[in-house]
Protein backbone atom coordinates (compact mmCIF):
# COMPACT_ATOMS: atom_id res chain seq x y z
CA UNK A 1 120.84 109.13 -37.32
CA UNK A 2 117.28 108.16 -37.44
CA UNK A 3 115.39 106.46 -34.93
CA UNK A 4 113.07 103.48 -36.44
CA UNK A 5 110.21 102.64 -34.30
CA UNK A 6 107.57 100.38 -34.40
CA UNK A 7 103.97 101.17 -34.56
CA UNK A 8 102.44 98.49 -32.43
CA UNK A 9 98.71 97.91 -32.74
CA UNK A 10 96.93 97.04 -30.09
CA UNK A 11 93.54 96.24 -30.56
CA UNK A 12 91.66 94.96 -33.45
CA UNK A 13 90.12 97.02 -35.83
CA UNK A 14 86.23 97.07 -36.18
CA UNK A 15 86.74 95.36 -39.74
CA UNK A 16 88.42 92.45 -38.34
CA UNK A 17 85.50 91.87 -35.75
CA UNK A 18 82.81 92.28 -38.55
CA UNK A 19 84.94 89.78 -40.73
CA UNK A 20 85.61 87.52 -37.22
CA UNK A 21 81.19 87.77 -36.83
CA UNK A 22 80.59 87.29 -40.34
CA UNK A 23 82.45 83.88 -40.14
CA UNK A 24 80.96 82.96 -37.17
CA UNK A 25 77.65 83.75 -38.23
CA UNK A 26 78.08 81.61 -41.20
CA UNK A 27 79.37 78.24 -39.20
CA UNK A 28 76.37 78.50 -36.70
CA UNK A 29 73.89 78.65 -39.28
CA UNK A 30 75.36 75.62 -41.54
CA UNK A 31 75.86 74.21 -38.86
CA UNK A 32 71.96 74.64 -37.23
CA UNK A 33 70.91 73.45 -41.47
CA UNK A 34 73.10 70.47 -41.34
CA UNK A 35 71.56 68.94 -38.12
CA UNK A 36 67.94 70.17 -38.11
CA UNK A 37 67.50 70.14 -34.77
CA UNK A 38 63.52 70.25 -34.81
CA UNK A 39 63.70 66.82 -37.27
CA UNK A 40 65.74 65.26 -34.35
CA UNK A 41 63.66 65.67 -31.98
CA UNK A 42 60.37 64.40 -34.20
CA UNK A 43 62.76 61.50 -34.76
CA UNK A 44 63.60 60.69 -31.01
CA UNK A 45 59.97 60.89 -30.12
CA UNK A 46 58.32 58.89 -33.19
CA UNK A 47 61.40 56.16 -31.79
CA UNK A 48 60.14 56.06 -28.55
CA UNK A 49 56.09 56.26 -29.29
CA UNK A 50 56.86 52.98 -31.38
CA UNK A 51 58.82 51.59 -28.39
CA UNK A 52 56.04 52.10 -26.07
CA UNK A 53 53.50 50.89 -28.79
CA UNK A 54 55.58 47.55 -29.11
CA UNK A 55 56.38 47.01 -25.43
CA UNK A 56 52.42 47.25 -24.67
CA UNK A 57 51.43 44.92 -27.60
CA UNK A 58 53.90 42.67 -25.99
CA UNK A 59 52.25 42.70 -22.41
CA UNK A 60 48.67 42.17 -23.88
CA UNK A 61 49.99 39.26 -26.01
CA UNK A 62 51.67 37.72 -22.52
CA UNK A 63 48.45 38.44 -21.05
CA UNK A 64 46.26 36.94 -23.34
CA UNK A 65 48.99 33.66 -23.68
CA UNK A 66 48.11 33.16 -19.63
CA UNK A 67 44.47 34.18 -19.31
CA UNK A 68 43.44 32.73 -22.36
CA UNK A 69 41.54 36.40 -22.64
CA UNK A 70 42.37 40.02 -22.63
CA UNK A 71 42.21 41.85 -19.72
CA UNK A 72 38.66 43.31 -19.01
CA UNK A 73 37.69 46.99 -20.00
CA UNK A 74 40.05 47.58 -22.68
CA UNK A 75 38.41 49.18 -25.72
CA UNK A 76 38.87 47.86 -29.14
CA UNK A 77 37.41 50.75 -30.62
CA UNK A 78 39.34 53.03 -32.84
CA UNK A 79 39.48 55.96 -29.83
CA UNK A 80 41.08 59.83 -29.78
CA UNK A 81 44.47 59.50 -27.56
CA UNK A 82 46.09 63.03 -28.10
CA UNK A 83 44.50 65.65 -29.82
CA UNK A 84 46.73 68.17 -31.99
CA UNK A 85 47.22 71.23 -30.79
């Protein structure tokens, strides 16, 4: 009589974890296409530069509405804020 036994792997082969990386590899970088992080971020800032634009318009129109003026030493000259880098 003969005696069946099972070969039990244990253990993954090193096919499985270069298919398992492959896949993975794939996902993160659709995934990093899809939401363009970078774009985001211009996004988020742009948003809040207008905010701050709009919320300071705002404040000088209240100002001028009470004072009947604009505050003193503001320039209305087109002048350099940020520089590029």
């Amino acid at each position: 009589m003969k005696k069946i036994t099972k070969n039990l792997r244990r253990g993954v082969t090193s096919i499985e974890v270069l298919l398992a990386s492959g896949i993975a590899g794939v996902l993160v970088s659709g995934t990093l296409v899809i939401l363009e992080p970078q774009k985001i971020i211009e996004e988020s800032r742009n948003a809040r530069r207008w905010t701050d634009v709009t919320s300071l318009s705002e404040a000088l129109r209240h100002y001028k509405i009470d004072q009947q003026t604009f505050p003193p030493n503001i320039p209305f000259e087109p002048t350099e804020v940020c520089r590029s880098h």
